[in-house]
PDB file of N, CA and C in Angstrom:
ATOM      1  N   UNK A   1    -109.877  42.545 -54.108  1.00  0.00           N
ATOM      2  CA  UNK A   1    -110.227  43.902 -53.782  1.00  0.00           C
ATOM      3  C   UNK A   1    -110.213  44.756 -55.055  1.00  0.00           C
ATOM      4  N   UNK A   2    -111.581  45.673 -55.253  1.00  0.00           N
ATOM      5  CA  UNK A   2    -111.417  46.349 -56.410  1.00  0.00           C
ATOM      6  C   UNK A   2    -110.572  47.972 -56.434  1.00  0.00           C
ATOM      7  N   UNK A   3    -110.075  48.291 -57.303  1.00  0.00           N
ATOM      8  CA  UNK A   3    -109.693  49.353 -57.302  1.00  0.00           C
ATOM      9  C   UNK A   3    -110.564  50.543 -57.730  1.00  0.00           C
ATOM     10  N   UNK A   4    -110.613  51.912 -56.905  1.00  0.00           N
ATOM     11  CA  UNK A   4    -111.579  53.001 -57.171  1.00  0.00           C
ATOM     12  C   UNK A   4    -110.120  53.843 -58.321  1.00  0.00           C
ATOM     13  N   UNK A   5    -111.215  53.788 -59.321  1.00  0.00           N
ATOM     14  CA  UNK A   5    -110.391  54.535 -60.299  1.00  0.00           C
ATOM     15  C   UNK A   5    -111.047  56.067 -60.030  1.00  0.00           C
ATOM     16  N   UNK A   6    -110.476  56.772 -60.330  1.00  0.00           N
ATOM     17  CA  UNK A   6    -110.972  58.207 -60.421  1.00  0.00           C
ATOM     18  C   UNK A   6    -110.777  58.924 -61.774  1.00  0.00           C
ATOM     19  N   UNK A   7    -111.524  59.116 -62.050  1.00  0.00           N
ATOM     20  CA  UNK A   7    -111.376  60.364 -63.463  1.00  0.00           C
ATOM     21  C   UNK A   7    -111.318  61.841 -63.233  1.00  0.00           C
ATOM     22  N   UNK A   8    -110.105  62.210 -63.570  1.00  0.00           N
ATOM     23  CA  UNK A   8    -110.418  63.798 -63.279  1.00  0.00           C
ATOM     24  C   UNK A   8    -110.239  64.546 -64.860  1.00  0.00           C
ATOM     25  N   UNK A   9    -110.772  64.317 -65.847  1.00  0.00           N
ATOM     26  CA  UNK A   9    -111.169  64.687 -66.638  1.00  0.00           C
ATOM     27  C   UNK A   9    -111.830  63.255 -67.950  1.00  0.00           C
ATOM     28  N   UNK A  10    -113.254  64.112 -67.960  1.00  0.00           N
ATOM     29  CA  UNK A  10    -114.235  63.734 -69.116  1.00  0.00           C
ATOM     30  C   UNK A  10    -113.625  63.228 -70.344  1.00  0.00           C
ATOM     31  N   UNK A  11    -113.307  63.820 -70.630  1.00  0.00           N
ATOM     32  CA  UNK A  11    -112.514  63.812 -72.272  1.00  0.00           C
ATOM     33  C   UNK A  11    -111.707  62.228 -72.401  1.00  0.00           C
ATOM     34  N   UNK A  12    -111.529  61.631 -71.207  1.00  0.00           N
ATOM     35  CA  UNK A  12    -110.737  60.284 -70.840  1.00  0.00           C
ATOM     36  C   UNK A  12    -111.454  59.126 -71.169  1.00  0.00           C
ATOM     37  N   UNK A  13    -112.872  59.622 -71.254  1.00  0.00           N
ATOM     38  CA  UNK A  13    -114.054  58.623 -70.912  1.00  0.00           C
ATOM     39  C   UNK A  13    -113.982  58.291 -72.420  1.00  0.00           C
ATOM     40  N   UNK A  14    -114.052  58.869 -73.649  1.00  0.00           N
ATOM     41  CA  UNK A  14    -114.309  58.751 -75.162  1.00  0.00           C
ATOM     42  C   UNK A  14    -112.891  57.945 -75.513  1.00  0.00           C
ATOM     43  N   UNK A  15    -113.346  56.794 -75.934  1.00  0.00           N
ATOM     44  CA  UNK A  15    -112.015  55.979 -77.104  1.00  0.00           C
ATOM     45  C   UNK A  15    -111.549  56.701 -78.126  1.00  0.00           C
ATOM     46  N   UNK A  16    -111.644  57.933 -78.803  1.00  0.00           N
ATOM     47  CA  UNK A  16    -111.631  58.659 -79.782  1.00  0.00           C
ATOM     48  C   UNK A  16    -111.478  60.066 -79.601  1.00  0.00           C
ATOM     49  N   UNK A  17    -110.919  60.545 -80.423  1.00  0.00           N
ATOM     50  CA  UNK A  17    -110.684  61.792 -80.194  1.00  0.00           C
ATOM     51  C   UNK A  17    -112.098  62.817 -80.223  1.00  0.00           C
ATOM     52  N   UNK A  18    -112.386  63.645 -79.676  1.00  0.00           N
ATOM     53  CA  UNK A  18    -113.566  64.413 -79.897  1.00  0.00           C
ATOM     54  C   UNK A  18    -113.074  65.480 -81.126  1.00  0.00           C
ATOM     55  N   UNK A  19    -113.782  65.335 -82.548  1.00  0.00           N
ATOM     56  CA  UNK A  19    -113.384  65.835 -83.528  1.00  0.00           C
ATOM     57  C   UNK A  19    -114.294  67.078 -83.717  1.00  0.00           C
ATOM     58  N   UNK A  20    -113.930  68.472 -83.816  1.00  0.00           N
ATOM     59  CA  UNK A  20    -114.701  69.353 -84.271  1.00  0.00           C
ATOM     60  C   UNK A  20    -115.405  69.349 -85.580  1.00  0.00           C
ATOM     61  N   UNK A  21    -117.053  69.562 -84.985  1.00  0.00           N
ATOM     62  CA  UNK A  21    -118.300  69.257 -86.227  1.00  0.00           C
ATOM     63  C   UNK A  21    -117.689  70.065 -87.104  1.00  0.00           C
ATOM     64  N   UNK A  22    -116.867  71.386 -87.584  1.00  0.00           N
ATOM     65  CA  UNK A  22    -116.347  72.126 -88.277  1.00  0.00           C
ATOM     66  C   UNK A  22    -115.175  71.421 -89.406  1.00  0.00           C
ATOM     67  N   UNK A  23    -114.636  70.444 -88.446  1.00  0.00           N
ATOM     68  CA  UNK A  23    -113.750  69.581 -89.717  1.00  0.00           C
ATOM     69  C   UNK A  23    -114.378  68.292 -89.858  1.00  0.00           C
ATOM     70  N   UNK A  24    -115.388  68.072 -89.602  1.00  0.00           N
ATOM     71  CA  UNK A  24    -116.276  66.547 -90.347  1.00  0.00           C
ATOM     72  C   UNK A  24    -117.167  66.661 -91.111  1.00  0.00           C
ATOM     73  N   UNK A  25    -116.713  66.194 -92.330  1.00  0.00           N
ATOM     74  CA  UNK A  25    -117.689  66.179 -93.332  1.00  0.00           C
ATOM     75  C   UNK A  25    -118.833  65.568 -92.999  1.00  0.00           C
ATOM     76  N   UNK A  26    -120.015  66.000 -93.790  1.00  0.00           N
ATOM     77  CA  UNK A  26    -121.260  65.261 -93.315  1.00  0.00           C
ATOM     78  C   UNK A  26    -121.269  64.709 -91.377  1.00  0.00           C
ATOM     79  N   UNK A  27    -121.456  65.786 -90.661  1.00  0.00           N
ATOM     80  CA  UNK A  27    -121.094  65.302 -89.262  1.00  0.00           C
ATOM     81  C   UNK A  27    -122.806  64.955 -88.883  1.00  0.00           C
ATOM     82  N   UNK A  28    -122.613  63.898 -87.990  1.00  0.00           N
ATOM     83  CA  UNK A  28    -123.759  63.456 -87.243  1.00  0.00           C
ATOM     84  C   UNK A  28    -124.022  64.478 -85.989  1.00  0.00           C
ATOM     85  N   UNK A  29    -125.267  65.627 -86.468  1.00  0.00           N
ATOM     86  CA  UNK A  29    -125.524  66.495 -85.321  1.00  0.00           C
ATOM     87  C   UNK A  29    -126.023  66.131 -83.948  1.00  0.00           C
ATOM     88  N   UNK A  30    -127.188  64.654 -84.061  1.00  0.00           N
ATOM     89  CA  UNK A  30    -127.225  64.167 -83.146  1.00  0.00           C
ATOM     90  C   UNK A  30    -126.235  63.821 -82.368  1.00  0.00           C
ATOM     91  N   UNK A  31    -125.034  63.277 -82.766  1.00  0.00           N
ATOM     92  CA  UNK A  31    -124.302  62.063 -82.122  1.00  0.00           C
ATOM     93  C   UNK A  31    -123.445  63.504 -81.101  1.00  0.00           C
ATOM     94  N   UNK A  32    -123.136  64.515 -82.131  1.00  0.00           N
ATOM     95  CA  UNK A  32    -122.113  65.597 -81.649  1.00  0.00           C
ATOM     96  C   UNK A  32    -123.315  66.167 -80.474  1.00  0.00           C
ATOM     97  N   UNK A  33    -124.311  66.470 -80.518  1.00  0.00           N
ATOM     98  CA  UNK A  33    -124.977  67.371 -79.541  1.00  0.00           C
ATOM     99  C   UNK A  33    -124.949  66.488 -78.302  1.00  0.00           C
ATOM    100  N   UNK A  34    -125.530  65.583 -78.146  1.00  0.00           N
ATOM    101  CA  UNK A  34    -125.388  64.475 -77.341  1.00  0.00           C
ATOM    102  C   UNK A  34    -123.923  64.104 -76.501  1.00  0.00           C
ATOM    103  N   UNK A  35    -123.267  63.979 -77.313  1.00  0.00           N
ATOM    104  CA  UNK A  35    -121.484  64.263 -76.447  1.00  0.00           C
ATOM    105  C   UNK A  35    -121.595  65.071 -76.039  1.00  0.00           C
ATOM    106  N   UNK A  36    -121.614  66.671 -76.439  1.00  0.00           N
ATOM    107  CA  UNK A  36    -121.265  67.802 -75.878  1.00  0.00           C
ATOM    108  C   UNK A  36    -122.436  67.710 -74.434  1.00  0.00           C
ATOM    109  N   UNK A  37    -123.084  67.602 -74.408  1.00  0.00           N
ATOM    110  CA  UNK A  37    -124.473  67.292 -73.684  1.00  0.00           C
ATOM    111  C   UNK A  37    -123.863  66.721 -72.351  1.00  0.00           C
ATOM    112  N   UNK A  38    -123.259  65.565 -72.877  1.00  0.00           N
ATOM    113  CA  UNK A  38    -122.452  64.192 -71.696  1.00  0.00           C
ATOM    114  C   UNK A  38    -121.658  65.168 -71.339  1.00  0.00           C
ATOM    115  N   UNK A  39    -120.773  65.740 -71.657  1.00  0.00           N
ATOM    116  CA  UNK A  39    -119.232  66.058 -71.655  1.00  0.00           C
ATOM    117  C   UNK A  39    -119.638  67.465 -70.751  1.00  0.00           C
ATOM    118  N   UNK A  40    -120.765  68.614 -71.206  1.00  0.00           N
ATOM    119  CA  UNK A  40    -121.494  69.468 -70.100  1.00  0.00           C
ATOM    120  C   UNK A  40    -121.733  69.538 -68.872  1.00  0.00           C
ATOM    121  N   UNK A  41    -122.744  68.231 -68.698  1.00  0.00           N
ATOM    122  CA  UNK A  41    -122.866  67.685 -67.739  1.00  0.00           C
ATOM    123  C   UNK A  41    -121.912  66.445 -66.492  1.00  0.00           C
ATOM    124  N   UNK A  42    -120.689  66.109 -67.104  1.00  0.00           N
ATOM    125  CA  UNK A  42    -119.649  65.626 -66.507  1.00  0.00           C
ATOM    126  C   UNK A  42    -118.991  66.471 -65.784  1.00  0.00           C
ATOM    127  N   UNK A  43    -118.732  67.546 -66.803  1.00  0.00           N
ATOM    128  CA  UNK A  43    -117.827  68.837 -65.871  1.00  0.00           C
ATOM    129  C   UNK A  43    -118.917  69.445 -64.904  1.00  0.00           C
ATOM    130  N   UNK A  44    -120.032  69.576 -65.271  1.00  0.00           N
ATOM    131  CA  UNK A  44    -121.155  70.271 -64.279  1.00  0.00           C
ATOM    132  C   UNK A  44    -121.082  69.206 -63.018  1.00  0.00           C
ATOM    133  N   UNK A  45    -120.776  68.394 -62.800  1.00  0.00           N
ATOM    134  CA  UNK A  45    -120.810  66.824 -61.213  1.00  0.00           C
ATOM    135  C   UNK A  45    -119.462  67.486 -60.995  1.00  0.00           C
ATOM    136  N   UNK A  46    -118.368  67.082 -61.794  1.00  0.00           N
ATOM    137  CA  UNK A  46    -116.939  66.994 -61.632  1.00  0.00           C
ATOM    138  C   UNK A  46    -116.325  68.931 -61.102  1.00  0.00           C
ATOM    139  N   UNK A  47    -117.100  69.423 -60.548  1.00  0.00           N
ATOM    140  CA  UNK A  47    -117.376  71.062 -60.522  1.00  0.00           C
ATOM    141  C   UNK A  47    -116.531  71.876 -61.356  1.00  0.00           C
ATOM    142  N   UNK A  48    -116.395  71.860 -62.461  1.00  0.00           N
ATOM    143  CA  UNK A  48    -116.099  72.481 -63.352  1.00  0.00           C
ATOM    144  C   UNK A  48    -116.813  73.580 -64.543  1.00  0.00           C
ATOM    145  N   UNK A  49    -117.037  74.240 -63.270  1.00  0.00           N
ATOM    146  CA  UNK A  49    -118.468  74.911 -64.568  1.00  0.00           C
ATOM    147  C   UNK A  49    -118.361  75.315 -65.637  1.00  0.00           C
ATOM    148  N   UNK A  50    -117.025  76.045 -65.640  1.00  0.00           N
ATOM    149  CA  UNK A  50    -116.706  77.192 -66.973  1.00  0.00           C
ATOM    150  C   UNK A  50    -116.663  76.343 -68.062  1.00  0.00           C
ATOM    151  N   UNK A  51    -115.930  74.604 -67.771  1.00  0.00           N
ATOM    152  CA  UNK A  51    -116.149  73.648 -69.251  1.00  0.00           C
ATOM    153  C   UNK A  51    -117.535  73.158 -69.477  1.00  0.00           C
ATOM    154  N   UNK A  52    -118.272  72.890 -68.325  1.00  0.00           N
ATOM    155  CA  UNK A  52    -119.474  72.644 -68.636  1.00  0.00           C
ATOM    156  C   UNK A  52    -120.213  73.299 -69.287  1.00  0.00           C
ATOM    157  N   UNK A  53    -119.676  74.784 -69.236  1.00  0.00           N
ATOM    158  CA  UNK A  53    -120.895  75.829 -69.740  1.00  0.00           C
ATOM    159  C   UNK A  53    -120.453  75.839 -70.805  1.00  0.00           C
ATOM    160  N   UNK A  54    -119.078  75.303 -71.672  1.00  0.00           N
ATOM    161  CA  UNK A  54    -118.385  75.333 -72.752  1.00  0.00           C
ATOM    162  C   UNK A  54    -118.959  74.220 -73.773  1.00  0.00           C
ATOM    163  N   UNK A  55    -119.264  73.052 -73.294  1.00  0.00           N
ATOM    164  CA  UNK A  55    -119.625  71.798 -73.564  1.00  0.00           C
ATOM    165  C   UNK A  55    -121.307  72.522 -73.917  1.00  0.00           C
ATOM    166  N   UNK A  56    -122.350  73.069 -73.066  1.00  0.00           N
ATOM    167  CA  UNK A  56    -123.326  73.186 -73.343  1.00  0.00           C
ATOM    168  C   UNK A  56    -123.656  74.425 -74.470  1.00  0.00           C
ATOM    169  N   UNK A  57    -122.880  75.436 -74.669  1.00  0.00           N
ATOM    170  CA  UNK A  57    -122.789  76.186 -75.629  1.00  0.00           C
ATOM    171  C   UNK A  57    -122.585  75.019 -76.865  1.00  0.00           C
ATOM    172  N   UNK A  58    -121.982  74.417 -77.273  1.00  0.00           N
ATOM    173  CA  UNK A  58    -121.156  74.385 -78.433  1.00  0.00           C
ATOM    174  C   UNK A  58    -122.682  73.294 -78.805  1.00  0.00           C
ATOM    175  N   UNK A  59    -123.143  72.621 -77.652  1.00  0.00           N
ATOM    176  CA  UNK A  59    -124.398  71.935 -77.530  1.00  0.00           C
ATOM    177  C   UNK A  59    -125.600  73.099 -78.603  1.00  0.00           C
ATOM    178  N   UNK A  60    -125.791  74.025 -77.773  1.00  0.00           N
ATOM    179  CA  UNK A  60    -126.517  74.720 -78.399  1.00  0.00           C
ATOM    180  C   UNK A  60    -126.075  75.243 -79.579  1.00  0.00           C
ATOM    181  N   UNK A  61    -125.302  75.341 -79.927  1.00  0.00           N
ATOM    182  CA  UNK A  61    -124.924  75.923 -81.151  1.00  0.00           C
ATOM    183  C   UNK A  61    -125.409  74.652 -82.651  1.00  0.00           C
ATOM    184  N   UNK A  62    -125.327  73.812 -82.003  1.00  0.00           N
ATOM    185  CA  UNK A  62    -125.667  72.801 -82.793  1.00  0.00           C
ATOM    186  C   UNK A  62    -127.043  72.933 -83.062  1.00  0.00           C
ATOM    187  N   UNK A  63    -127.676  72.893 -82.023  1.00  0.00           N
ATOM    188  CA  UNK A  63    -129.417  73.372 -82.150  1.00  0.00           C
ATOM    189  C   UNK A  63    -129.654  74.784 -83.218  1.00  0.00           C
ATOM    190  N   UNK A  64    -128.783  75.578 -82.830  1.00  0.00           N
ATOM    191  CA  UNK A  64    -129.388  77.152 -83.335  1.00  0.00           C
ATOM    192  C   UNK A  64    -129.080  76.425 -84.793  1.00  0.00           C
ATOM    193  N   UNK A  65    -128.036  75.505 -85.419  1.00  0.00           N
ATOM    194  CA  UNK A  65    -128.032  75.507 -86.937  1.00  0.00           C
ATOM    195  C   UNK A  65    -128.559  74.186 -87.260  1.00  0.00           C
ATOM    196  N   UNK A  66    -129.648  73.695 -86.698  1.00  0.00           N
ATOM    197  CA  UNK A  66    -130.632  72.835 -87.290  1.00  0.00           C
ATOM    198  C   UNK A  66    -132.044  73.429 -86.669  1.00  0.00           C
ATOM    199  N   UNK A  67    -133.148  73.506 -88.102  1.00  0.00           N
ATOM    200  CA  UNK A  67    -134.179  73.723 -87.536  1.00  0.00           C
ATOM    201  C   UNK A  67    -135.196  72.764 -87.780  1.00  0.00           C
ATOM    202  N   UNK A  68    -134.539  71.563 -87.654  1.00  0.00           N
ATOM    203  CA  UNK A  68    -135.658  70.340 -87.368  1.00  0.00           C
ATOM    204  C   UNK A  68    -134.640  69.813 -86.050  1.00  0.00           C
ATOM    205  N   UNK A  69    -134.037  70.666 -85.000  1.00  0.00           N
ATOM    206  CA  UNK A  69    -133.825  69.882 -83.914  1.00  0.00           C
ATOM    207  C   UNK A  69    -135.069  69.803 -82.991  1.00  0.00           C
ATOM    208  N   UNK A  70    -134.853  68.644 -82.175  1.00  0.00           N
ATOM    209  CA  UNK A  70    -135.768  68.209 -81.100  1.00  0.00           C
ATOM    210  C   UNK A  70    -135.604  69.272 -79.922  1.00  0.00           C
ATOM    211  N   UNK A  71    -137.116  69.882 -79.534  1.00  0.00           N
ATOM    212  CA  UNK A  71    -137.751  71.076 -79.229  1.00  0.00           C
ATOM    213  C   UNK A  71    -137.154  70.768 -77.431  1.00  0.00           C
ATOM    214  N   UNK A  72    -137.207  69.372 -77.363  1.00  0.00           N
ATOM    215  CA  UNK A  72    -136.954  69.095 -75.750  1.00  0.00           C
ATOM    216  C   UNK A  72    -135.727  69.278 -75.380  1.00  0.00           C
ATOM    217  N   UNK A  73    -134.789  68.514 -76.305  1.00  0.00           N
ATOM    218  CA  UNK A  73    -133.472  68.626 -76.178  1.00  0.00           C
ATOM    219  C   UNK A  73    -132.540  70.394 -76.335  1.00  0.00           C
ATOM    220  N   UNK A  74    -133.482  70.507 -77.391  1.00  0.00           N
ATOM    221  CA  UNK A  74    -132.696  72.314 -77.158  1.00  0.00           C
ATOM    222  C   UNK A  74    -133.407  72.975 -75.973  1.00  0.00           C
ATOM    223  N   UNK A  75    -134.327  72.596 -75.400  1.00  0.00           N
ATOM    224  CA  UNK A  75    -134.964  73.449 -74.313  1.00  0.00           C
ATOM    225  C   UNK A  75    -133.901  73.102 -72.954  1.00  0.00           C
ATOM    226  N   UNK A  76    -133.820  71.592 -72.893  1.00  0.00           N
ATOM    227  CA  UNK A  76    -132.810  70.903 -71.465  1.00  0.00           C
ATOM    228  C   UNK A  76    -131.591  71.340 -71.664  1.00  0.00           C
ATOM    229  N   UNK A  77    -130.968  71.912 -72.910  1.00  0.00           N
ATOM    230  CA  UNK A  77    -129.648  72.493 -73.073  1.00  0.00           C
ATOM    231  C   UNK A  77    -130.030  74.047 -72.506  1.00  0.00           C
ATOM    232  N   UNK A  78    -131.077  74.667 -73.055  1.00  0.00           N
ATOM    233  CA  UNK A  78    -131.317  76.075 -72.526  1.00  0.00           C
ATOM    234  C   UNK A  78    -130.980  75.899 -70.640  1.00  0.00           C
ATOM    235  N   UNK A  79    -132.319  75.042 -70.328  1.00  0.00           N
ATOM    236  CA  UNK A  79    -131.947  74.809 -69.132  1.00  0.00           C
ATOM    237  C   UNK A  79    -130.668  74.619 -68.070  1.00  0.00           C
ATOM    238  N   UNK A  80    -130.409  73.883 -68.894  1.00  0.00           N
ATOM    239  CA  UNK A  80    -128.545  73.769 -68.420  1.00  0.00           C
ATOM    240  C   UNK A  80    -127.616  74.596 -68.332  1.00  0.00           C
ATOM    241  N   UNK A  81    -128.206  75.471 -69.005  1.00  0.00           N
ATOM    242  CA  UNK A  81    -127.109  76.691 -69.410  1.00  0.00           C
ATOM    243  C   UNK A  81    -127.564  77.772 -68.206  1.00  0.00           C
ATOM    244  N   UNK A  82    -129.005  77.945 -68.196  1.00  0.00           N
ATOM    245  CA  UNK A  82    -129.396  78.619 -66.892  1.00  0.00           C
ATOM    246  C   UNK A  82    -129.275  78.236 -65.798  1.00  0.00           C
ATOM    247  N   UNK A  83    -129.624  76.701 -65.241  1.00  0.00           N
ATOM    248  CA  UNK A  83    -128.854  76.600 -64.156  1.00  0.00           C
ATOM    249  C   UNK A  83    -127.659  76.640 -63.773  1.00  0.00           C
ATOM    250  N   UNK A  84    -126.499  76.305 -64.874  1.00  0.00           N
ATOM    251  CA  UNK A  84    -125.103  76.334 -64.881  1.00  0.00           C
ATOM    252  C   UNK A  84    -124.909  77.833 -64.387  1.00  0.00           C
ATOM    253  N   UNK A  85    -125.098  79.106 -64.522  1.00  0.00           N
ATOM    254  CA  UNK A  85    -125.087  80.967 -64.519  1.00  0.00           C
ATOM    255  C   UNK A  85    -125.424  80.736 -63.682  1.00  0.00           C
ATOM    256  N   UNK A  86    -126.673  80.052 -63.211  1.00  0.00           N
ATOM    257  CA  UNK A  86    -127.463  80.644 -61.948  1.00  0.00           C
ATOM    258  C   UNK A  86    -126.228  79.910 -60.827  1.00  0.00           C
ATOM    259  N   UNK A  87    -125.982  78.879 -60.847  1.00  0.00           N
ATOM    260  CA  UNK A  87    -124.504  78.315 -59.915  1.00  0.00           C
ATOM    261  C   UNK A  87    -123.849  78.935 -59.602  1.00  0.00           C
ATOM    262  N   UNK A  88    -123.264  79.732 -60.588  1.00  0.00           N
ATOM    263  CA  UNK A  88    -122.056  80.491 -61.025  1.00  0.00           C
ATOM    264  C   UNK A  88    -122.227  81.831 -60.718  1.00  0.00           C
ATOM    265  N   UNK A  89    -123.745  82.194 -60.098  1.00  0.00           N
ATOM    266  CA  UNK A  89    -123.910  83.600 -59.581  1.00  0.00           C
ATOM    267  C   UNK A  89    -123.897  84.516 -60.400  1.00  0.00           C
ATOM    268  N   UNK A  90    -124.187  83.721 -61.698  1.00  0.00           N
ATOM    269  CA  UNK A  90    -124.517  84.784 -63.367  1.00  0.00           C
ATOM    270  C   UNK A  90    -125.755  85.162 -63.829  1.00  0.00           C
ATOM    271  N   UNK A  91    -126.211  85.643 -62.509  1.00  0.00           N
ATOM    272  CA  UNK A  91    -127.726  85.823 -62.574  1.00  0.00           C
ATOM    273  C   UNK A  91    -128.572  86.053 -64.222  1.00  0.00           C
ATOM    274  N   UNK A  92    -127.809  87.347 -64.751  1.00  0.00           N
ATOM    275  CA  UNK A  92    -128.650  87.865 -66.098  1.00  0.00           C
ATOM    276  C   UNK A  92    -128.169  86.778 -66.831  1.00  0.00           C
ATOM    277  N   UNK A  93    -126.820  86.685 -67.232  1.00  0.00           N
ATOM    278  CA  UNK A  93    -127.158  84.978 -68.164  1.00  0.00           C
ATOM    279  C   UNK A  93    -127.907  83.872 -67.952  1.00  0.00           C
ATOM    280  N   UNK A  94    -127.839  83.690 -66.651  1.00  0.00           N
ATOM    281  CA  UNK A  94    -128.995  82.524 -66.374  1.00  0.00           C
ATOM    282  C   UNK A  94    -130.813  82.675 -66.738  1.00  0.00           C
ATOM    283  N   UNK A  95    -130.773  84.057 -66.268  1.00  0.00           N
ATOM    284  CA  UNK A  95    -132.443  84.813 -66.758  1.00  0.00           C
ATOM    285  C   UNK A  95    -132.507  84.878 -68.257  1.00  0.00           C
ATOM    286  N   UNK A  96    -131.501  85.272 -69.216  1.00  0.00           N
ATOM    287  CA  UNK A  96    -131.395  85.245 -70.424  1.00  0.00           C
ATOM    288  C   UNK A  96    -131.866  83.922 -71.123  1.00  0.00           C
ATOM    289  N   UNK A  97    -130.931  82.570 -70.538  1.00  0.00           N
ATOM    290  CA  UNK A  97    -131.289  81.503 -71.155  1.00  0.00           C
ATOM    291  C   UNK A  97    -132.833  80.623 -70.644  1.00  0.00           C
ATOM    292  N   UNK A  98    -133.152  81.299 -69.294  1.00  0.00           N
ATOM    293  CA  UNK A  98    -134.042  80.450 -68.634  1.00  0.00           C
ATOM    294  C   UNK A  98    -135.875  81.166 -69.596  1.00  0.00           C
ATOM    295  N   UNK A  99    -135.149  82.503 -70.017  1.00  0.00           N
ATOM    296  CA  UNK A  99    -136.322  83.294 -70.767  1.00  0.00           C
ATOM    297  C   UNK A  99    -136.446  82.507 -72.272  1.00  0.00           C
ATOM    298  N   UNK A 100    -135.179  82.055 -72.656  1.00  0.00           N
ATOM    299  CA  UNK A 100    -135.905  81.967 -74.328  1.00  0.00           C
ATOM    300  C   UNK A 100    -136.714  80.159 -73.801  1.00  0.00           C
ATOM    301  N   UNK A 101    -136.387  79.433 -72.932  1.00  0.00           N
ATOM    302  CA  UNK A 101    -137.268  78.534 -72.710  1.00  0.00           C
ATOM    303  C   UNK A 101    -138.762  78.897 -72.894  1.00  0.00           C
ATOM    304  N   UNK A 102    -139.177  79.790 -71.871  1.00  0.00           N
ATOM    305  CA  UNK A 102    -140.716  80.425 -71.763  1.00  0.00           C
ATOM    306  C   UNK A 102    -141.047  81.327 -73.378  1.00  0.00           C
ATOM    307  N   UNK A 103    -139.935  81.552 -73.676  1.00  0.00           N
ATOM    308  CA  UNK A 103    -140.579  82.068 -75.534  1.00  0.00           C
ATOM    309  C   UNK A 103    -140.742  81.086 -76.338  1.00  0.00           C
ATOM    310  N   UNK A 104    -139.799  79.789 -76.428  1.00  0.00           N
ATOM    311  CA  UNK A 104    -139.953  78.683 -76.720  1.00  0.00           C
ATOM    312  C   UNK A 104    -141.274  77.798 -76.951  1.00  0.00           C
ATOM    313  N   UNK A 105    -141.648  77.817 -75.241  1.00  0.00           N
ATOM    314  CA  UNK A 105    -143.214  77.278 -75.099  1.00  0.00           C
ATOM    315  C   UNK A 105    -144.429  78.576 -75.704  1.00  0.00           C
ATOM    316  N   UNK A 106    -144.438  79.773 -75.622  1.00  0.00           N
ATOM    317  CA  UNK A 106    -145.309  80.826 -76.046  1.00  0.00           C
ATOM    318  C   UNK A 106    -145.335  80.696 -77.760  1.00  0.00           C
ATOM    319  N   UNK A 107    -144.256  80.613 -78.343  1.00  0.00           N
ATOM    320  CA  UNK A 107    -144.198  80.424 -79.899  1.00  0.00           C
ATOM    321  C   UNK A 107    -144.744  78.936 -80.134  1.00  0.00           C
ATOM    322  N   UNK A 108    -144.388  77.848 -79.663  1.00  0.00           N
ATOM    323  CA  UNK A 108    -145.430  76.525 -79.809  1.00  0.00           C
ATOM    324  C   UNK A 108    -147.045  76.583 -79.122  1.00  0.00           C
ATOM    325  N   UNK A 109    -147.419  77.732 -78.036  1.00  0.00           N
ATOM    326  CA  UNK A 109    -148.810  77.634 -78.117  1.00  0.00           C
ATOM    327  C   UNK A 109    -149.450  78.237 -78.931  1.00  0.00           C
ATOM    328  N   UNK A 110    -148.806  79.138 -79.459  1.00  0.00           N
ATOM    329  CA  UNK A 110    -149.610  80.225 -80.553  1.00  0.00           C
ATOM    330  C   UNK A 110    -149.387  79.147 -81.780  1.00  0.00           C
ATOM    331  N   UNK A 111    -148.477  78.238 -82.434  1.00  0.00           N
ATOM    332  CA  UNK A 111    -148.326  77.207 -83.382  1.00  0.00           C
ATOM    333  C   UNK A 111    -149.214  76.534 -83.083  1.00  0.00           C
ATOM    334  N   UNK A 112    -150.089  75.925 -81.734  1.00  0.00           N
ATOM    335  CA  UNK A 112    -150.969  75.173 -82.027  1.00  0.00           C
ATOM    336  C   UNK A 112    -151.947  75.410 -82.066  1.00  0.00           C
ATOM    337  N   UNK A 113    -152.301  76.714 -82.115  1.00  0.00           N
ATOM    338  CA  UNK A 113    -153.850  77.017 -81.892  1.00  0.00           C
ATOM    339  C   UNK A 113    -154.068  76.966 -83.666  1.00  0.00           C
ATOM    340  N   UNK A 114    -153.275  76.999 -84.489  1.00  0.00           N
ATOM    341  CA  UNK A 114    -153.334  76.903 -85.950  1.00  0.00           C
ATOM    342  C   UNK A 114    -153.986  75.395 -86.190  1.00  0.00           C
ATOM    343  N   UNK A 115    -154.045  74.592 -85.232  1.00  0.00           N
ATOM    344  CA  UNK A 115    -154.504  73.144 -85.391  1.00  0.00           C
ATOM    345  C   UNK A 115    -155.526  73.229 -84.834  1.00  0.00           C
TER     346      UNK A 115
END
């Protein structure tokens, strides 16, 4: 007979400590956005919004200080962040983040008409 393990916190799931990109030299932005991403979306199932929305900030923050990040991935973090408010009955934050998506796509159609 197997045993149902339960996790009641994310942070259990990583063999390693989750190290702030602030004290790692040369830090891998991918690898860090991507955790925070997992770790967002764990607490977002596990109903924990306020860490989820914590996890997806620190997500985005990673985006706002690279500007060769991937256009999809900072958009599904925008997203996340608006549905996370909109959950949470945070209407104008959720409209806030769900808007720079649609400026997002308006600044890449006006970029491609240059092609």
């Amino acid at each position: 007979m197997q045993k149902l393990i339960v996790i009641t916190d994310p942070l259990s799931l990583f063999p390693c400590q989750l190290i702030s990109i602030e004290q790692t030299p040369n830090p891998d932005y991918d690898l860090f956005s991507g955790l925070y991403n997992v770790l967002g979306c764990a607490y977002w199932i596990m109903v924990d919004k306020k860490k989820g929305t914590y996890y997806f900030k620190k997500e985005l923050d990673i985006y706002s200080k690279q500007p060769e990040a991937d256009d999809i991935d900072f958009q599904s973090c925008l997203y996340n962040l608006g549905a996370m408010h909109c959950v949470m009955k945070q209407y104008d934050k959720a409209i806030y983040y769900l808007e720079q998506i649609e400026k997002g796509r308006e600044h890449l159609e006006k970029g491609l008409k240059f092609f």
